[in-house]
PDB file of N, CA and C in Angstrom:
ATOM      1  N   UNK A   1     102.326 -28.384  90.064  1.00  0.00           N
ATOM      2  CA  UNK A   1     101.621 -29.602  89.700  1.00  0.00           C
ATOM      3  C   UNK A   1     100.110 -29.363  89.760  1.00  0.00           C
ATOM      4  N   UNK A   2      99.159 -29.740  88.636  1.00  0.00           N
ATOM      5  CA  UNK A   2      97.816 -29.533  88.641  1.00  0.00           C
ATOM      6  C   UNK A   2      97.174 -30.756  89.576  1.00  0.00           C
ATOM      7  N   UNK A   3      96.171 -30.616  90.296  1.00  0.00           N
ATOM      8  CA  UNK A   3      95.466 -31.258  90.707  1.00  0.00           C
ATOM      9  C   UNK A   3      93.807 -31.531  89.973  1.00  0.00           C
ATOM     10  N   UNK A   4      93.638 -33.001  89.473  1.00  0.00           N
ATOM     11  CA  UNK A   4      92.326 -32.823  88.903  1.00  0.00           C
ATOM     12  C   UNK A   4      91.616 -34.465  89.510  1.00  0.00           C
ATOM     13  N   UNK A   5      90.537 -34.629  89.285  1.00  0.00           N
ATOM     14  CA  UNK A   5      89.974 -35.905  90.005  1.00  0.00           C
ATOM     15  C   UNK A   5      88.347 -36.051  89.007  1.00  0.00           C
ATOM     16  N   UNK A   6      87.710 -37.198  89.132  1.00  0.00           N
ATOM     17  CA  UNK A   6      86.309 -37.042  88.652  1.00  0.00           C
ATOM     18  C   UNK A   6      85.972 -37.576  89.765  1.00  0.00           C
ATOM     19  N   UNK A   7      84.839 -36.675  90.730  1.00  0.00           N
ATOM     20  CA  UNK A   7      84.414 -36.948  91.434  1.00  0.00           C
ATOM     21  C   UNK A   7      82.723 -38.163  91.578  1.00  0.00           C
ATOM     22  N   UNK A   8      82.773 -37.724  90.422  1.00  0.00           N
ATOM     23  CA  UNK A   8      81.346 -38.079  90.072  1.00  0.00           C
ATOM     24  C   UNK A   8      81.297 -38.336  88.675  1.00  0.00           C
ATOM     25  N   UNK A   9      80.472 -39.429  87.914  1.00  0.00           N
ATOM     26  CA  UNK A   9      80.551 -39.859  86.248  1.00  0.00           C
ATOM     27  C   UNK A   9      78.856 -40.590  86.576  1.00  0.00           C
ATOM     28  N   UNK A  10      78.047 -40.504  85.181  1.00  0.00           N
ATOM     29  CA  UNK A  10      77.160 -40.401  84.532  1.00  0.00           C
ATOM     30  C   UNK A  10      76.880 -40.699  82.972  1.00  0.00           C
ATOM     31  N   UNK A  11      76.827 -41.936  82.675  1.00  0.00           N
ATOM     32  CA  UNK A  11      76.711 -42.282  81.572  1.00  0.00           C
ATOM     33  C   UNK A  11      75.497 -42.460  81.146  1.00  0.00           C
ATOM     34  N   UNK A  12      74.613 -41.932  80.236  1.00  0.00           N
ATOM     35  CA  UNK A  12      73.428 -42.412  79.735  1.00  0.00           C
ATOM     36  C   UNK A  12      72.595 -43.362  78.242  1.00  0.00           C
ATOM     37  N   UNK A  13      72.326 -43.775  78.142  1.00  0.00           N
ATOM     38  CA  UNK A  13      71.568 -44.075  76.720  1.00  0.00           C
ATOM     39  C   UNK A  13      70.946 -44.839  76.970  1.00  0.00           C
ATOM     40  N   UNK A  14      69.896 -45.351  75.326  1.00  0.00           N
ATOM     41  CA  UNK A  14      68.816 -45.968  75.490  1.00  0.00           C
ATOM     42  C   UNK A  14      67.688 -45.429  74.137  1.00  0.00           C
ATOM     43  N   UNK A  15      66.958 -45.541  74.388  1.00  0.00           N
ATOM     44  CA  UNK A  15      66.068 -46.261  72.795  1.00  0.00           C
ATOM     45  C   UNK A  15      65.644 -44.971  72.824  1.00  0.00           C
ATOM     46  N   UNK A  16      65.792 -43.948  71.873  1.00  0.00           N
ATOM     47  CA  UNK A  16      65.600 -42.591  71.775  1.00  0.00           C
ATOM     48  C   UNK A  16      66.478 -41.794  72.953  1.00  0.00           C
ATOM     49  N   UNK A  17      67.109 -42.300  73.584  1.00  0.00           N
ATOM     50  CA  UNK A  17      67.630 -40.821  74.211  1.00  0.00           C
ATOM     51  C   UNK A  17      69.502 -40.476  73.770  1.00  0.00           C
ATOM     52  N   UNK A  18      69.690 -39.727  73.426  1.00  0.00           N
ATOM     53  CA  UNK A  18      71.331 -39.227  73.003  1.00  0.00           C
ATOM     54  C   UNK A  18      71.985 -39.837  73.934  1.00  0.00           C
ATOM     55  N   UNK A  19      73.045 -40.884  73.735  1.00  0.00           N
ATOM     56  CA  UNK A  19      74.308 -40.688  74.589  1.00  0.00           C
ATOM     57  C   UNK A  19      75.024 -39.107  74.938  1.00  0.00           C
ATOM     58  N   UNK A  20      74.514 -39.794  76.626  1.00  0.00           N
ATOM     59  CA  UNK A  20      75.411 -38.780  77.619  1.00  0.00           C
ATOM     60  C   UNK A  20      76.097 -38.697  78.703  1.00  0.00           C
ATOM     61  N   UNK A  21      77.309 -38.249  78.514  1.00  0.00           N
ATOM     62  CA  UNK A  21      78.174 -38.580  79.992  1.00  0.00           C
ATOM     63  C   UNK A  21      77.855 -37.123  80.621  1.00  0.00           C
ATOM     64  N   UNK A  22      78.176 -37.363  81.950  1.00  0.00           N
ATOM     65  CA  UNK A  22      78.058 -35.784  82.882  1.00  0.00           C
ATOM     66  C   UNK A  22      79.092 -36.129  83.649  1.00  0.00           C
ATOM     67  N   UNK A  23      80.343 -35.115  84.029  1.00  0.00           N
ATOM     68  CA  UNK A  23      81.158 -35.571  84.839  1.00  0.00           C
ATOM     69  C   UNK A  23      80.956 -34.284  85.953  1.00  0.00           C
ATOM     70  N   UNK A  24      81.388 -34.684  87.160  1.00  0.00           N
ATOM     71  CA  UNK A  24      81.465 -33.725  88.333  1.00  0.00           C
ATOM     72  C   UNK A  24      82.960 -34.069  88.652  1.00  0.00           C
ATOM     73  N   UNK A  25      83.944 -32.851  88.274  1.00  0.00           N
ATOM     74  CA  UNK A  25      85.287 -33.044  88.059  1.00  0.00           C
ATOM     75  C   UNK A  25      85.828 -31.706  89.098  1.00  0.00           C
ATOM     76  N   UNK A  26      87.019 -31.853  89.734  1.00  0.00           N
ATOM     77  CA  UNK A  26      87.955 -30.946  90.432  1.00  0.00           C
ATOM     78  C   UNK A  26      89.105 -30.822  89.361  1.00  0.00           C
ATOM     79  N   UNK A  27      89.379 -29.517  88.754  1.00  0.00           N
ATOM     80  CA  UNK A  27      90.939 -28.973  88.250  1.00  0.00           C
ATOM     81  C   UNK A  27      91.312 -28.239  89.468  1.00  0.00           C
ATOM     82  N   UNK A  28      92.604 -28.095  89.727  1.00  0.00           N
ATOM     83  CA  UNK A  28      93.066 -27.307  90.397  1.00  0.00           C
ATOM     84  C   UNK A  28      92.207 -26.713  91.742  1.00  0.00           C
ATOM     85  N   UNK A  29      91.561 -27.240  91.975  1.00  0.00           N
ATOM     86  CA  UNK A  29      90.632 -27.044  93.178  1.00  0.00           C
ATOM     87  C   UNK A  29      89.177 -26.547  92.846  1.00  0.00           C
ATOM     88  N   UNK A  30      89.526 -26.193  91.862  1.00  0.00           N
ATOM     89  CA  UNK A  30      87.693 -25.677  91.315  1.00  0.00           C
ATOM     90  C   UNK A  30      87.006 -26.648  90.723  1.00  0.00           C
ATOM     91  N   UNK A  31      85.501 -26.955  91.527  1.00  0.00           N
ATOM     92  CA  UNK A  31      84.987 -28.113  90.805  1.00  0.00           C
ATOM     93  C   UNK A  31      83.790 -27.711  89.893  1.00  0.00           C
ATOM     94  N   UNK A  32      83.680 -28.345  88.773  1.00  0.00           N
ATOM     95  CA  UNK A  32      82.735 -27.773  88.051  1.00  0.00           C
ATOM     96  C   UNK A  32      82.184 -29.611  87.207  1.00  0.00           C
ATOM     97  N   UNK A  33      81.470 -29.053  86.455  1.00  0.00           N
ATOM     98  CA  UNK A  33      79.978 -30.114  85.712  1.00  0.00           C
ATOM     99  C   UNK A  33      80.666 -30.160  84.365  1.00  0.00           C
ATOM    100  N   UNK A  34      80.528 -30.961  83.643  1.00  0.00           N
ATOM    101  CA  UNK A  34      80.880 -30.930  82.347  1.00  0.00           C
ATOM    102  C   UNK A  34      80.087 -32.074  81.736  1.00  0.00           C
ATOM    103  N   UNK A  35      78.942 -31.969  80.511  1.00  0.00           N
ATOM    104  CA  UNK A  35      78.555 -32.660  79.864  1.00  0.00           C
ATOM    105  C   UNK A  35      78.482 -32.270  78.596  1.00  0.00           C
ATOM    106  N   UNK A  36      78.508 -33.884  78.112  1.00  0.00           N
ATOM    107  CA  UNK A  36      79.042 -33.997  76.520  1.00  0.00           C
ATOM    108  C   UNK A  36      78.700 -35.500  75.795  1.00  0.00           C
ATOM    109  N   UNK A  37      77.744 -35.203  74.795  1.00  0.00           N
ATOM    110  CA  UNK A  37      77.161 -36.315  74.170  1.00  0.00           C
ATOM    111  C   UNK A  37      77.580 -36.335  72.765  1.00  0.00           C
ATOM    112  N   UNK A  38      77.032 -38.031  72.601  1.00  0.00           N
ATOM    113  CA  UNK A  38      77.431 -38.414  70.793  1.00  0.00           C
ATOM    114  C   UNK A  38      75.892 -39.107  70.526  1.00  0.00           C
ATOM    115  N   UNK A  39      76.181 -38.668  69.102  1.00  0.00           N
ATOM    116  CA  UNK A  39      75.102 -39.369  68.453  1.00  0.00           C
ATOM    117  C   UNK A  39      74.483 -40.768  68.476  1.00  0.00           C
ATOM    118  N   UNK A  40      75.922 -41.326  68.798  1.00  0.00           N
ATOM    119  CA  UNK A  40      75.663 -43.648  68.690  1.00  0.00           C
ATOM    120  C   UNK A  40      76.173 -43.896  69.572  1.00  0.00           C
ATOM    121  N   UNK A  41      77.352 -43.061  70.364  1.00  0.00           N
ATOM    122  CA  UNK A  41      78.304 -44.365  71.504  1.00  0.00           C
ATOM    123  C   UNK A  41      78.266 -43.302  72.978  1.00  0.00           C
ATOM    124  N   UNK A  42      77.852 -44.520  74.041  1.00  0.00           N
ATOM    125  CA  UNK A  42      77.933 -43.655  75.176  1.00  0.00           C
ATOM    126  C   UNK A  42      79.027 -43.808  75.779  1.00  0.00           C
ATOM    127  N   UNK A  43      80.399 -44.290  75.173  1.00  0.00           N
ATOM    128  CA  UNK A  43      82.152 -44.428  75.495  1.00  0.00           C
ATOM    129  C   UNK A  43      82.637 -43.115  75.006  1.00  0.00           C
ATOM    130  N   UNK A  44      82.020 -42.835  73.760  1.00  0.00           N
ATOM    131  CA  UNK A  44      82.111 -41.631  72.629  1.00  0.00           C
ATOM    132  C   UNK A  44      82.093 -40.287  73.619  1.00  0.00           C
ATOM    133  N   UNK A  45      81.083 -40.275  74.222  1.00  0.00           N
ATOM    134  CA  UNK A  45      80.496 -39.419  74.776  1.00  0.00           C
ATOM    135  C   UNK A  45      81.120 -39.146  76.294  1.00  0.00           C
ATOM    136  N   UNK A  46      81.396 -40.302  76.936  1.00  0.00           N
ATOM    137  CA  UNK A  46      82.605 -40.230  78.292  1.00  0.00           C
ATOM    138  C   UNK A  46      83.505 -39.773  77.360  1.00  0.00           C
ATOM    139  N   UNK A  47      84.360 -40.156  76.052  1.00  0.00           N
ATOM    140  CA  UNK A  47      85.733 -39.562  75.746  1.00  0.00           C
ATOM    141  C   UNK A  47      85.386 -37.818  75.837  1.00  0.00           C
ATOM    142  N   UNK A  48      84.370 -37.373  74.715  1.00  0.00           N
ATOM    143  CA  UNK A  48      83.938 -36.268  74.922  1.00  0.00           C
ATOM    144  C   UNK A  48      83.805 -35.569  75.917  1.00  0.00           C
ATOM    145  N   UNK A  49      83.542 -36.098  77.009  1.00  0.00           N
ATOM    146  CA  UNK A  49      83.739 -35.299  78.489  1.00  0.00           C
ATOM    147  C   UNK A  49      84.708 -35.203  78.964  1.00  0.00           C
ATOM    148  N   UNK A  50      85.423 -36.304  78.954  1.00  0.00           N
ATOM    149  CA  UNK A  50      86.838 -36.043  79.514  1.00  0.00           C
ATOM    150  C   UNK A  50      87.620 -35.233  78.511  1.00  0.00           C
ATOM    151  N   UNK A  51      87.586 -35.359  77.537  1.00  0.00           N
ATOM    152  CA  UNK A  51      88.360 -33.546  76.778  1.00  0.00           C
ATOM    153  C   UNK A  51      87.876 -32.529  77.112  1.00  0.00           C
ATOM    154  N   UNK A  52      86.843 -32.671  77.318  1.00  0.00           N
ATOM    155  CA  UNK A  52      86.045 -30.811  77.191  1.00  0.00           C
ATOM    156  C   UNK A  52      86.557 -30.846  79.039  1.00  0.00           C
ATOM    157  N   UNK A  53      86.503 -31.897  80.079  1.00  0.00           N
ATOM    158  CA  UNK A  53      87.062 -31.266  81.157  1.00  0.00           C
ATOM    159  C   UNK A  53      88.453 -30.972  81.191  1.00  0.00           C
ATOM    160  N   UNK A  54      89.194 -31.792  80.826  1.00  0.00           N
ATOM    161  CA  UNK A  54      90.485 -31.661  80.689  1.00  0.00           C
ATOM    162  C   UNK A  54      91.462 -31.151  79.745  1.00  0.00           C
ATOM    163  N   UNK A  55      91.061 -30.964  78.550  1.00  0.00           N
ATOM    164  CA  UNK A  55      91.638 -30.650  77.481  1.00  0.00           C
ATOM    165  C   UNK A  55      92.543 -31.506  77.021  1.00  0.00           C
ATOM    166  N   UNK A  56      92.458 -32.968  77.115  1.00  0.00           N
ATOM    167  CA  UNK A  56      93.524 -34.001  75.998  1.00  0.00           C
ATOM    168  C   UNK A  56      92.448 -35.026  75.527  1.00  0.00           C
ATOM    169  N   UNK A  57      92.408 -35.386  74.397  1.00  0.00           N
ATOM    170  CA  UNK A  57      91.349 -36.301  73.515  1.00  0.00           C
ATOM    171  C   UNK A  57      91.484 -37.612  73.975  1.00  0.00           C
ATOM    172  N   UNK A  58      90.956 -39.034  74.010  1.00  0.00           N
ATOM    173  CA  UNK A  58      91.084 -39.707  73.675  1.00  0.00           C
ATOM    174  C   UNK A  58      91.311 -40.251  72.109  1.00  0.00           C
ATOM    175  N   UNK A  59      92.744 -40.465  71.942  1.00  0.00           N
ATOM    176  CA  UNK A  59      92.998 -40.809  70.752  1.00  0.00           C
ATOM    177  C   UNK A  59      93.308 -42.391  70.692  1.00  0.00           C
ATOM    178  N   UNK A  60      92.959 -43.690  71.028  1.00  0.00           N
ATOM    179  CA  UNK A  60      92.874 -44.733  70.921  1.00  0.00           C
ATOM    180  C   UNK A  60      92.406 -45.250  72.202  1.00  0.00           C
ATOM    181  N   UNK A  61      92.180 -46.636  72.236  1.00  0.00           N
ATOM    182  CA  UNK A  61      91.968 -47.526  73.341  1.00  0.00           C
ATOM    183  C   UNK A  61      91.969 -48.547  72.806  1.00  0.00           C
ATOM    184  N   UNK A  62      92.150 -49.652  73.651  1.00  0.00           N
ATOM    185  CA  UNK A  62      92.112 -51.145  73.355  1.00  0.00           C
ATOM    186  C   UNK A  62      92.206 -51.825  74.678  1.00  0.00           C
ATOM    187  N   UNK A  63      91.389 -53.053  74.351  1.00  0.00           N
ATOM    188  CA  UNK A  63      91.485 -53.850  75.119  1.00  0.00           C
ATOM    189  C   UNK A  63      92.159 -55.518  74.753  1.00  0.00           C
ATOM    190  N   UNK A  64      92.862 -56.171  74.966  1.00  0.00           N
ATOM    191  CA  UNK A  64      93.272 -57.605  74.960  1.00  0.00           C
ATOM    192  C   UNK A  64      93.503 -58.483  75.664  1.00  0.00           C
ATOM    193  N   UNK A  65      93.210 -59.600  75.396  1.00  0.00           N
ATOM    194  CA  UNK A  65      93.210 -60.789  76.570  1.00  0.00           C
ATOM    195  C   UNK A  65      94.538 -60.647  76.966  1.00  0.00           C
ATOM    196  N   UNK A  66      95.115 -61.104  77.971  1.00  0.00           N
ATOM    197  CA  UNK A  66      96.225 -61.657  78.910  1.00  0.00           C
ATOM    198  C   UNK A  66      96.135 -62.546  79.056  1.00  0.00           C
ATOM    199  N   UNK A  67      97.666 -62.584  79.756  1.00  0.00           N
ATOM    200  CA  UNK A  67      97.788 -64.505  80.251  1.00  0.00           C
ATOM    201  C   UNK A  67      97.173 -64.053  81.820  1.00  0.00           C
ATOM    202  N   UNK A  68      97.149 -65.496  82.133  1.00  0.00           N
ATOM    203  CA  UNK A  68      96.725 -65.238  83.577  1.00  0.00           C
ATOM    204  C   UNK A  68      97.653 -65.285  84.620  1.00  0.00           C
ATOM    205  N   UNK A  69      96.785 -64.638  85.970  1.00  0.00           N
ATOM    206  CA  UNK A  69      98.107 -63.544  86.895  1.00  0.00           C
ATOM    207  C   UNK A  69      98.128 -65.079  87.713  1.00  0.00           C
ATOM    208  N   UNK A  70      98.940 -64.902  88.759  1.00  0.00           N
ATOM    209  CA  UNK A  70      99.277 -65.821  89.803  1.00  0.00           C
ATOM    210  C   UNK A  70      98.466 -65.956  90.513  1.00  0.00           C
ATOM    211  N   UNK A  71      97.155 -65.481  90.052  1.00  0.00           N
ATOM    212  CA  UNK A  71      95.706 -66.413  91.148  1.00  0.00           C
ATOM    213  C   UNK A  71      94.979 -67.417  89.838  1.00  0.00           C
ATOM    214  N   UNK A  72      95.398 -67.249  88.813  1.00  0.00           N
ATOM    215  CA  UNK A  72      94.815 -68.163  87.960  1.00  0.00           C
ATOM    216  C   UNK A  72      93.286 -67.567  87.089  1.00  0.00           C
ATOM    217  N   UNK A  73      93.666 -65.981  87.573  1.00  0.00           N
ATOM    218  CA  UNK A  73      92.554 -65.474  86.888  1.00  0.00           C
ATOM    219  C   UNK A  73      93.119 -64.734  85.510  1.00  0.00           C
ATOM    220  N   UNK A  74      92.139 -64.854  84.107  1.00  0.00           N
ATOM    221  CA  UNK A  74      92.191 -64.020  83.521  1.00  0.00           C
ATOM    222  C   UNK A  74      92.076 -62.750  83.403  1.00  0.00           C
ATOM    223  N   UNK A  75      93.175 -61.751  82.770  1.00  0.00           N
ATOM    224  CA  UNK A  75      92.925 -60.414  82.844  1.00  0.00           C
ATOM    225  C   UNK A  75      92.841 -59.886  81.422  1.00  0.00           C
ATOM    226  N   UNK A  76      92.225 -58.980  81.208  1.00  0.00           N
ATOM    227  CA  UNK A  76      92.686 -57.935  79.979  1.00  0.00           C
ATOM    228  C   UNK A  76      93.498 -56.877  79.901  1.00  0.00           C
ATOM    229  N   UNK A  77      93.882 -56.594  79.022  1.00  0.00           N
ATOM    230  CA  UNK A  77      94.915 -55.471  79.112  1.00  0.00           C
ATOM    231  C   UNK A  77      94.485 -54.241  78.636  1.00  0.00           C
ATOM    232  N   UNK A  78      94.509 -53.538  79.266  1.00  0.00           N
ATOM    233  CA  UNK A  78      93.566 -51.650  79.026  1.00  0.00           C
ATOM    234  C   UNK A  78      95.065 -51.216  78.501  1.00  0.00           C
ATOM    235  N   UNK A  79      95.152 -50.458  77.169  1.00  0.00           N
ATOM    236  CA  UNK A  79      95.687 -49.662  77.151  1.00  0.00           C
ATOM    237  C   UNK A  79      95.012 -48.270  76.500  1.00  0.00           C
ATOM    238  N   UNK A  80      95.154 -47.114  76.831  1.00  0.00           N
ATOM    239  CA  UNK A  80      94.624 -46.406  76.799  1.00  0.00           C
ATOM    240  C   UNK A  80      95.192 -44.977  76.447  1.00  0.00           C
ATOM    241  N   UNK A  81      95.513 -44.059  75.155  1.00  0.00           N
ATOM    242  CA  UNK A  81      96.162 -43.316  74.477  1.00  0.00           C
ATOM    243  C   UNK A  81      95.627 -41.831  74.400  1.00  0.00           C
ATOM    244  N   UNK A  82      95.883 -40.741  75.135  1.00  0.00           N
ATOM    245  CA  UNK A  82      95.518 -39.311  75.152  1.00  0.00           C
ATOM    246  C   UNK A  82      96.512 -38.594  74.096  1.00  0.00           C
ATOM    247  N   UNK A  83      95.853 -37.154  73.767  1.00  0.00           N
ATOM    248  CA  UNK A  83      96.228 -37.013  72.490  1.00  0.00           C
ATOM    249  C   UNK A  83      96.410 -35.484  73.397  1.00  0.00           C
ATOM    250  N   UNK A  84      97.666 -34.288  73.409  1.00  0.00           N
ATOM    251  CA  UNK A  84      97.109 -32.608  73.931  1.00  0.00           C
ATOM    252  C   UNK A  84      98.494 -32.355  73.832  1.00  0.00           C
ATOM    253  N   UNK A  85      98.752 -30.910  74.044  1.00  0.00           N
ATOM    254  CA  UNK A  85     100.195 -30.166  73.613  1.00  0.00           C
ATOM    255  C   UNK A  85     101.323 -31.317  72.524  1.00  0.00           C
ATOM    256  N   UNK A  86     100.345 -31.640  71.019  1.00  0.00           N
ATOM    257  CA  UNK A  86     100.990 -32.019  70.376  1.00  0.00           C
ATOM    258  C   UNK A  86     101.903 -33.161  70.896  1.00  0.00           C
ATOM    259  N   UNK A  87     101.256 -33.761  72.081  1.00  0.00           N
ATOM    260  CA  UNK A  87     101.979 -35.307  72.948  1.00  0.00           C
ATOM    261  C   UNK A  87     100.839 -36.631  73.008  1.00  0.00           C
ATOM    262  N   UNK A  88     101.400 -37.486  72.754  1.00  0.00           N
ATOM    263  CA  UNK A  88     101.050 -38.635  73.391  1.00  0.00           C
ATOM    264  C   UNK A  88     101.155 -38.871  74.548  1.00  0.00           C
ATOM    265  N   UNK A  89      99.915 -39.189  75.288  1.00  0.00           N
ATOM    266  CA  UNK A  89     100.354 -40.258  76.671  1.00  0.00           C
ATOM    267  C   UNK A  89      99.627 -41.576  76.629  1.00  0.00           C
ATOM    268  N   UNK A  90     100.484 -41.984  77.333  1.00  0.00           N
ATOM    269  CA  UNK A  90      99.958 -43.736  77.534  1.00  0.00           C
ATOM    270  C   UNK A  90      99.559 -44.200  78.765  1.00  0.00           C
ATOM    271  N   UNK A  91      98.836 -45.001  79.168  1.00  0.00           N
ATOM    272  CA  UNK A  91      98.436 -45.634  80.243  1.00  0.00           C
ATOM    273  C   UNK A  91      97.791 -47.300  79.729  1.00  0.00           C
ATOM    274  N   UNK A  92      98.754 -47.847  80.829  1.00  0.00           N
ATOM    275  CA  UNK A  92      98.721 -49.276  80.445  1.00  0.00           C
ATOM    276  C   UNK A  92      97.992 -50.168  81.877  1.00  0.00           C
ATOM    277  N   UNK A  93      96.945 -50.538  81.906  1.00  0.00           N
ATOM    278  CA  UNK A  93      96.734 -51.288  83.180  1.00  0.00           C
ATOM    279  C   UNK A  93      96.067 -53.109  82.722  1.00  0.00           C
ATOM    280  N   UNK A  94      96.076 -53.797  83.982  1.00  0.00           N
ATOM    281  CA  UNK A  94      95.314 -54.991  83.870  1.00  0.00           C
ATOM    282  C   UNK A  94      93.648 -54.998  84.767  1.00  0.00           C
ATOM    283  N   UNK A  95      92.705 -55.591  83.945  1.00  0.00           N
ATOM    284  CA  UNK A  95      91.601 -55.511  84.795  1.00  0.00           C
ATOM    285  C   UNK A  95      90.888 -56.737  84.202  1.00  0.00           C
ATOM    286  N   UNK A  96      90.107 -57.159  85.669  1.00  0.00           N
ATOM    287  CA  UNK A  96      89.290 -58.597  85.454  1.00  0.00           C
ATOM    288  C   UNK A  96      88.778 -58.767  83.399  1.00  0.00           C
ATOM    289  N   UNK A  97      88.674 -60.046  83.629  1.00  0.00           N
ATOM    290  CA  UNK A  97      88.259 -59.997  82.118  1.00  0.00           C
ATOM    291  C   UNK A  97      86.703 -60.024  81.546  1.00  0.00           C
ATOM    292  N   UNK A  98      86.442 -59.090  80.692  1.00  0.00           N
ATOM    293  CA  UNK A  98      84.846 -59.307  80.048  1.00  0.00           C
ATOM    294  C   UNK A  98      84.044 -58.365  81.074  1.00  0.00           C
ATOM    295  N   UNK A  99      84.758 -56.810  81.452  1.00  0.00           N
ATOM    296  CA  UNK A  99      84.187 -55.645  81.526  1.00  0.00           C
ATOM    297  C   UNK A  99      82.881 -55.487  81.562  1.00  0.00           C
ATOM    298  N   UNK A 100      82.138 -55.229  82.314  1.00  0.00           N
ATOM    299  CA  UNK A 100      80.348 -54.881  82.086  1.00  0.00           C
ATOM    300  C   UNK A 100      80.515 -53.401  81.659  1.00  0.00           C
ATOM    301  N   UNK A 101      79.641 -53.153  81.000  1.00  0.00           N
ATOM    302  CA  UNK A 101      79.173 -51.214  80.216  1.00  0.00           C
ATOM    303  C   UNK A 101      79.860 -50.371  81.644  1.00  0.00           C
ATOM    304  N   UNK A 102      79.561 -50.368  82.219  1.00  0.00           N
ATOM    305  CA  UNK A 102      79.618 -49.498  84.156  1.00  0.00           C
ATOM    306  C   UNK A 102      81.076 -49.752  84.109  1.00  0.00           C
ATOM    307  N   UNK A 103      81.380 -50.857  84.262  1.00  0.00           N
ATOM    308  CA  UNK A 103      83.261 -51.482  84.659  1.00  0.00           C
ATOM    309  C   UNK A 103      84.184 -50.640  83.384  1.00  0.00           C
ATOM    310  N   UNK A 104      83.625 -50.734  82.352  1.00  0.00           N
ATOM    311  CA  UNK A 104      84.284 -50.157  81.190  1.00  0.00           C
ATOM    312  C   UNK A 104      84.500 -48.831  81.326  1.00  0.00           C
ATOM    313  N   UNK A 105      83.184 -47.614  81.660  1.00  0.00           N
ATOM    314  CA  UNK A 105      83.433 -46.619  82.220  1.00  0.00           C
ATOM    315  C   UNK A 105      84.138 -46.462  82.731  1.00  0.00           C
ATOM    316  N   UNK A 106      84.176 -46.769  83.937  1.00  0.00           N
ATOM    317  CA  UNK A 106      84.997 -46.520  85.326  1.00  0.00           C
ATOM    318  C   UNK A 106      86.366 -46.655  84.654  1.00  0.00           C
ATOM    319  N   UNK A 107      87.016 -48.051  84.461  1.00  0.00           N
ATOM    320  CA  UNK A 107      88.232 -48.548  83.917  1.00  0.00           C
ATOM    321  C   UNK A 107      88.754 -47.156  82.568  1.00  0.00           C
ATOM    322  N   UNK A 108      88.271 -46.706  81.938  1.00  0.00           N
ATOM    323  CA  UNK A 108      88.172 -45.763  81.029  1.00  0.00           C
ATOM    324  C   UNK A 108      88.494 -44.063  82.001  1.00  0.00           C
ATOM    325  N   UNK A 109      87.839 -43.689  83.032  1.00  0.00           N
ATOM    326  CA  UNK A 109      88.187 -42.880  83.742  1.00  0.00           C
ATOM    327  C   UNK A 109      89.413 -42.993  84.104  1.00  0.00           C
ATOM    328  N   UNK A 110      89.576 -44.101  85.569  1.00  0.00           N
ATOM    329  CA  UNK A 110      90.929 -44.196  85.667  1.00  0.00           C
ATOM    330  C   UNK A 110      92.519 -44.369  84.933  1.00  0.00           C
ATOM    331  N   UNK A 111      92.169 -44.693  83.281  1.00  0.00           N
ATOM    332  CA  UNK A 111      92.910 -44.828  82.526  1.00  0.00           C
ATOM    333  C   UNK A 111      93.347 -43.343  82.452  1.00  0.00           C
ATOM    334  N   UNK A 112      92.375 -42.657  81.942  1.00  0.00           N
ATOM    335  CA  UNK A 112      92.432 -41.382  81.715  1.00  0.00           C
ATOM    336  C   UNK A 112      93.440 -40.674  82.279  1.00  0.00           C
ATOM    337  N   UNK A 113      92.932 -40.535  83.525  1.00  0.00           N
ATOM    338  CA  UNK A 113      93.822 -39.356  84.834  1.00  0.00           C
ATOM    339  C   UNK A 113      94.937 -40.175  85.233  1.00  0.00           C
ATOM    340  N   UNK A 114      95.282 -41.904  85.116  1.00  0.00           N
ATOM    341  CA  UNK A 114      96.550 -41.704  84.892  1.00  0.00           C
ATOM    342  C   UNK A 114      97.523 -41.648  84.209  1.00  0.00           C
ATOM    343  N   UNK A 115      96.934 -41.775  82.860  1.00  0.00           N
ATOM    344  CA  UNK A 115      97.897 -41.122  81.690  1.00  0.00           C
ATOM    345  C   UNK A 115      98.327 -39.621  82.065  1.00  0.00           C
ATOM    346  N   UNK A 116      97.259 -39.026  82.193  1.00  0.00           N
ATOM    347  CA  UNK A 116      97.163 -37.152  82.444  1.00  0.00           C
ATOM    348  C   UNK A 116      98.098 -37.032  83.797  1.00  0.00           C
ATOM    349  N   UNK A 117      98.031 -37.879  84.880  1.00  0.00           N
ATOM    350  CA  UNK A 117      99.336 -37.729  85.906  1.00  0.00           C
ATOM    351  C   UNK A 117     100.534 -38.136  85.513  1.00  0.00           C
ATOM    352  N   UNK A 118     100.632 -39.188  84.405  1.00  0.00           N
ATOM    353  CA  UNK A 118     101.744 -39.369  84.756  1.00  0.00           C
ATOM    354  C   UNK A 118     102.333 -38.335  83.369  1.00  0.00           C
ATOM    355  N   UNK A 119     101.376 -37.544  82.907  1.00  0.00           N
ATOM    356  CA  UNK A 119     102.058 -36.621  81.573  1.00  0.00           C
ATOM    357  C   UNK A 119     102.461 -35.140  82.784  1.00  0.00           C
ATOM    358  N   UNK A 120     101.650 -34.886  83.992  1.00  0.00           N
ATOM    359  CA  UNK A 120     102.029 -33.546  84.498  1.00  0.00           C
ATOM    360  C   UNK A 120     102.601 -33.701  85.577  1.00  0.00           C
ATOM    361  N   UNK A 121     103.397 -34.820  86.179  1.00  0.00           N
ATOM    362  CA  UNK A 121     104.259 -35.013  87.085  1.00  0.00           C
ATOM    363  C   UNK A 121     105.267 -34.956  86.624  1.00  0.00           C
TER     364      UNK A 121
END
């Protein structure tokens, strides 16, 4: 079983500067840096990092309203689609509704690694 984690994430942009994510990531016990930018989107640019660390793409995402949970709060629904050895994985979660840029990240990480666990368990 591989062991991998992002220890650390870094999203950047802004009025002249390139979207850029920097991740500080553990595979298998070795931790290393990985950065990777896009031209217009700094989500673009987290997907881009998380392939070049991991090797599976982000091949979709979405978000949609929900009904609300048994505290009476609205949620959205993350689902979140990796693309590697010619497989799909999926990862489906609920999170507060109307995401800030930072919350989206994060929520976008954790989507990630648990699609990727639950594809190498």
């Amino acid at each position: 079983m591989q062991n991998f984690e992002v220890i650390e994430h870094h999203v950047v942009s802004g009025n002249k500067i390139v979207p850029t994510a920097t991740l500080d990531v553990v595979v298998n016990g070795e931790r290393k840096k990985v950065v990777a930018n896009d031209n217009e989107d700094p989500l673009e640019a987290l997907h881009k990092a998380l392939h070049k660390a991991f090797g599976y793409r982000v091949e979709s995402w979405i978000i949609t309203p929900a009904q609300k949970n048994g505290k009476g709060e609205i949620l959205d629904e993350f689902t979140l689609v990796i693309f590697g050895d010619d497989k799909r994985y999926v990862a489906y979660e609920q999170f507060p509704r109307h995401l800030e840029r930072s919350e989206l990240y994060e929520a976008t990480i954790k989507m990630y690694l648990k699609a990727l666990r639950e594809h190498k368990n």
